[in-house]
C-alpha atoms as a PDB file:
ATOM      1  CA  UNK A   1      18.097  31.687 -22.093  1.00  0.00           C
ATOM      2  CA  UNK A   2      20.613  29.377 -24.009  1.00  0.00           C
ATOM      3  CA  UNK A   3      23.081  30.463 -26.689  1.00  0.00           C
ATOM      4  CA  UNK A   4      21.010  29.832 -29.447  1.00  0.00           C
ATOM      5  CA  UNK A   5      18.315  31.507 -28.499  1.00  0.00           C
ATOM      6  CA  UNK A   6      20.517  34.726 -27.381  1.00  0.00           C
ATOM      7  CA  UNK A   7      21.820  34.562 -30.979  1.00  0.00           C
ATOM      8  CA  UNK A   8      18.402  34.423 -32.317  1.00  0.00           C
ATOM      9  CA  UNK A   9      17.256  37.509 -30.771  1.00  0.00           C
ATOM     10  CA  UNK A  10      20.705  39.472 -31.569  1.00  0.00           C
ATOM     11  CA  UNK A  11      19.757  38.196 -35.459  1.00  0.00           C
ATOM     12  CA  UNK A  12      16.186  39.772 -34.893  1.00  0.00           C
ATOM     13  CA  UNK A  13      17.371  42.867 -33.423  1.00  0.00           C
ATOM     14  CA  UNK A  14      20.052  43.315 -36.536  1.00  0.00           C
ATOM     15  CA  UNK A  15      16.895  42.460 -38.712  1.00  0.00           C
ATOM     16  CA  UNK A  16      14.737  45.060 -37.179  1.00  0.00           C
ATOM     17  CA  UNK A  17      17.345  47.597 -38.021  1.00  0.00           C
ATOM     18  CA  UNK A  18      17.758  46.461 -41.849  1.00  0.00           C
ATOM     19  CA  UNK A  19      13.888  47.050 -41.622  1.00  0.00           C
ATOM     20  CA  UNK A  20      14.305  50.485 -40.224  1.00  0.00           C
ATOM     21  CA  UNK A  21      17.051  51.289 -42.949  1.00  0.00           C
ATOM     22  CA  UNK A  22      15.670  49.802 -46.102  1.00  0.00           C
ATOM     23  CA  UNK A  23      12.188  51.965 -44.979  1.00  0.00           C
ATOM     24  CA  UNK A  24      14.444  55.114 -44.550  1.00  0.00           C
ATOM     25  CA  UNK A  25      15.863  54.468 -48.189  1.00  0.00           C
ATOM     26  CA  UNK A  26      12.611  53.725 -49.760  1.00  0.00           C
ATOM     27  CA  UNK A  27      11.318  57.422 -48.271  1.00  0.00           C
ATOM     28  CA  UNK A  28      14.812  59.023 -49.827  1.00  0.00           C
ATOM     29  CA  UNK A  29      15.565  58.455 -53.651  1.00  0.00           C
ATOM     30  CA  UNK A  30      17.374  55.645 -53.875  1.00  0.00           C
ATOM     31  CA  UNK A  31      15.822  52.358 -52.416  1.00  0.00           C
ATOM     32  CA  UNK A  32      18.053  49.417 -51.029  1.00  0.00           C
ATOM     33  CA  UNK A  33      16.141  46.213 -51.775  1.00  0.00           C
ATOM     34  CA  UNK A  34      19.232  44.143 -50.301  1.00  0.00           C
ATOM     35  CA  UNK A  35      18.397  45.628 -46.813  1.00  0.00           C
ATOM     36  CA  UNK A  36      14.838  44.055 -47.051  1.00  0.00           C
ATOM     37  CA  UNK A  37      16.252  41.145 -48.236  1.00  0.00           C
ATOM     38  CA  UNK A  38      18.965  40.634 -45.654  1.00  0.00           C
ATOM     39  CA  UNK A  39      16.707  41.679 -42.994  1.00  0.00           C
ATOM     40  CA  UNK A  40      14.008  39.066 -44.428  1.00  0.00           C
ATOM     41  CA  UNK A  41      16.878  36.255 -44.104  1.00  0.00           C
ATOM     42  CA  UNK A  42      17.999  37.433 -40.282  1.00  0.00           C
ATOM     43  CA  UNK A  43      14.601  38.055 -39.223  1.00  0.00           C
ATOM     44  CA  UNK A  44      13.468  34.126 -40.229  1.00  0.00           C
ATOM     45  CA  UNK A  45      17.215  32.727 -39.158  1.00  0.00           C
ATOM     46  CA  UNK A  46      16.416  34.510 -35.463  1.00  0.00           C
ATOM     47  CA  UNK A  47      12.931  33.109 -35.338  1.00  0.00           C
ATOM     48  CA  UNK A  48      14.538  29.830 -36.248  1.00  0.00           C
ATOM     49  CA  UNK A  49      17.016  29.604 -33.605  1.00  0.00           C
ATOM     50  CA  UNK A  50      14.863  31.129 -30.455  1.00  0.00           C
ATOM     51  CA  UNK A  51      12.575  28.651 -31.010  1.00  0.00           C
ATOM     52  CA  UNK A  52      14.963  25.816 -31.489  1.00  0.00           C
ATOM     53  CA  UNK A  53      17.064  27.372 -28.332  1.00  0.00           C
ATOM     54  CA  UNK A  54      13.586  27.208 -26.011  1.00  0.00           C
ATOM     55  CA  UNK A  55      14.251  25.471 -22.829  1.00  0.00           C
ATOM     56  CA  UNK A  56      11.640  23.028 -22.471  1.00  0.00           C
ATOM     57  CA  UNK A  57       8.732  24.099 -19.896  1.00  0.00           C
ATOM     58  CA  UNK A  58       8.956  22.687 -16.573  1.00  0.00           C
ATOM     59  CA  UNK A  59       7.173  19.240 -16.212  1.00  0.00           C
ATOM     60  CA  UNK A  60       6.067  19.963 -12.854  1.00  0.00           C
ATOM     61  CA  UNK A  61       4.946  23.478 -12.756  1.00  0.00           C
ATOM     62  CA  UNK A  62       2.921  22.554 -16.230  1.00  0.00           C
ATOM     63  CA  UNK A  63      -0.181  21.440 -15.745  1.00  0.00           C
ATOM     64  CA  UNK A  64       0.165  22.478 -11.679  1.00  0.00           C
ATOM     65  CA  UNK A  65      -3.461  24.296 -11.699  1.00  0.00           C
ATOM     66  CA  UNK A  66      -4.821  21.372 -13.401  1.00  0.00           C
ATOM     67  CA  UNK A  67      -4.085  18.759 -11.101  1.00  0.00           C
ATOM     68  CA  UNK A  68      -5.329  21.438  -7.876  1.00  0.00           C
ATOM     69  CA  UNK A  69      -8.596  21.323  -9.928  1.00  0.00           C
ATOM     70  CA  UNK A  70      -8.773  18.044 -10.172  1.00  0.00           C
ATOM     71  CA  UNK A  71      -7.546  16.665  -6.733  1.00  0.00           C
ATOM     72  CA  UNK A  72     -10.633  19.493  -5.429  1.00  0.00           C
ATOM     73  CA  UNK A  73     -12.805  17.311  -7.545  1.00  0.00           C
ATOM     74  CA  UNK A  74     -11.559  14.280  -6.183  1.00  0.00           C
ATOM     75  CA  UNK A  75     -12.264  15.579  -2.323  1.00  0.00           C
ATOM     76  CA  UNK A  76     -15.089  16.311  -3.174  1.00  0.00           C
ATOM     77  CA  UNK A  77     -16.687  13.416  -4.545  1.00  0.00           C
ATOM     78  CA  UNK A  78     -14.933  11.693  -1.656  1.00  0.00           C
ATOM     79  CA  UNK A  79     -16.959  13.885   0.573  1.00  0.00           C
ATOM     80  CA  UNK A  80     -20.476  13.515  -1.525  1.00  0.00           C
ATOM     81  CA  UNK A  81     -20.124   9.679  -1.065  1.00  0.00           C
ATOM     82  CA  UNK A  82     -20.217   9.482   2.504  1.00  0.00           C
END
């Protein structure tokens, strides 16, 4: 997991918790709309940066069940034309 991505989920985690509190406020009297809003900004921002932080899938291991498949294919129309 890079950086960016490590910050992304920290930013997600602090979001979750602005959820949490702005919920909490709306069930007591008096109802903190910047919570949902700063949670709403963190929440997108983490998205943002775990996906931009991905590491990029192996290219081997990728489509490794695909090419079995198709090299057992192969063999056997090897086999079928003898």
């Amino acid at each position: 997991m890079t950086l960016t991505a490590r910050i992304g989920a920290f930013f997600l985690i602090v979001a979750f918790l602005n959820f949490v509190l702005c919920y909490a406020s709306f069930r007591s009297d008096g109802p903190l709309v910047a919570t949902l809003c700063i949670g709403t900004i963190l929440g997108s921002l983490g998205i943002y940066l775990m996906i931009k932080g991905r590491k990029p899938p192996d290219g081997e291991a990728r489509f490794r069940t695909m090419r079995n498949l198709m090299s057992r294919d192969q063999e056997i129309d090897e086999e079928s034309d003898r």
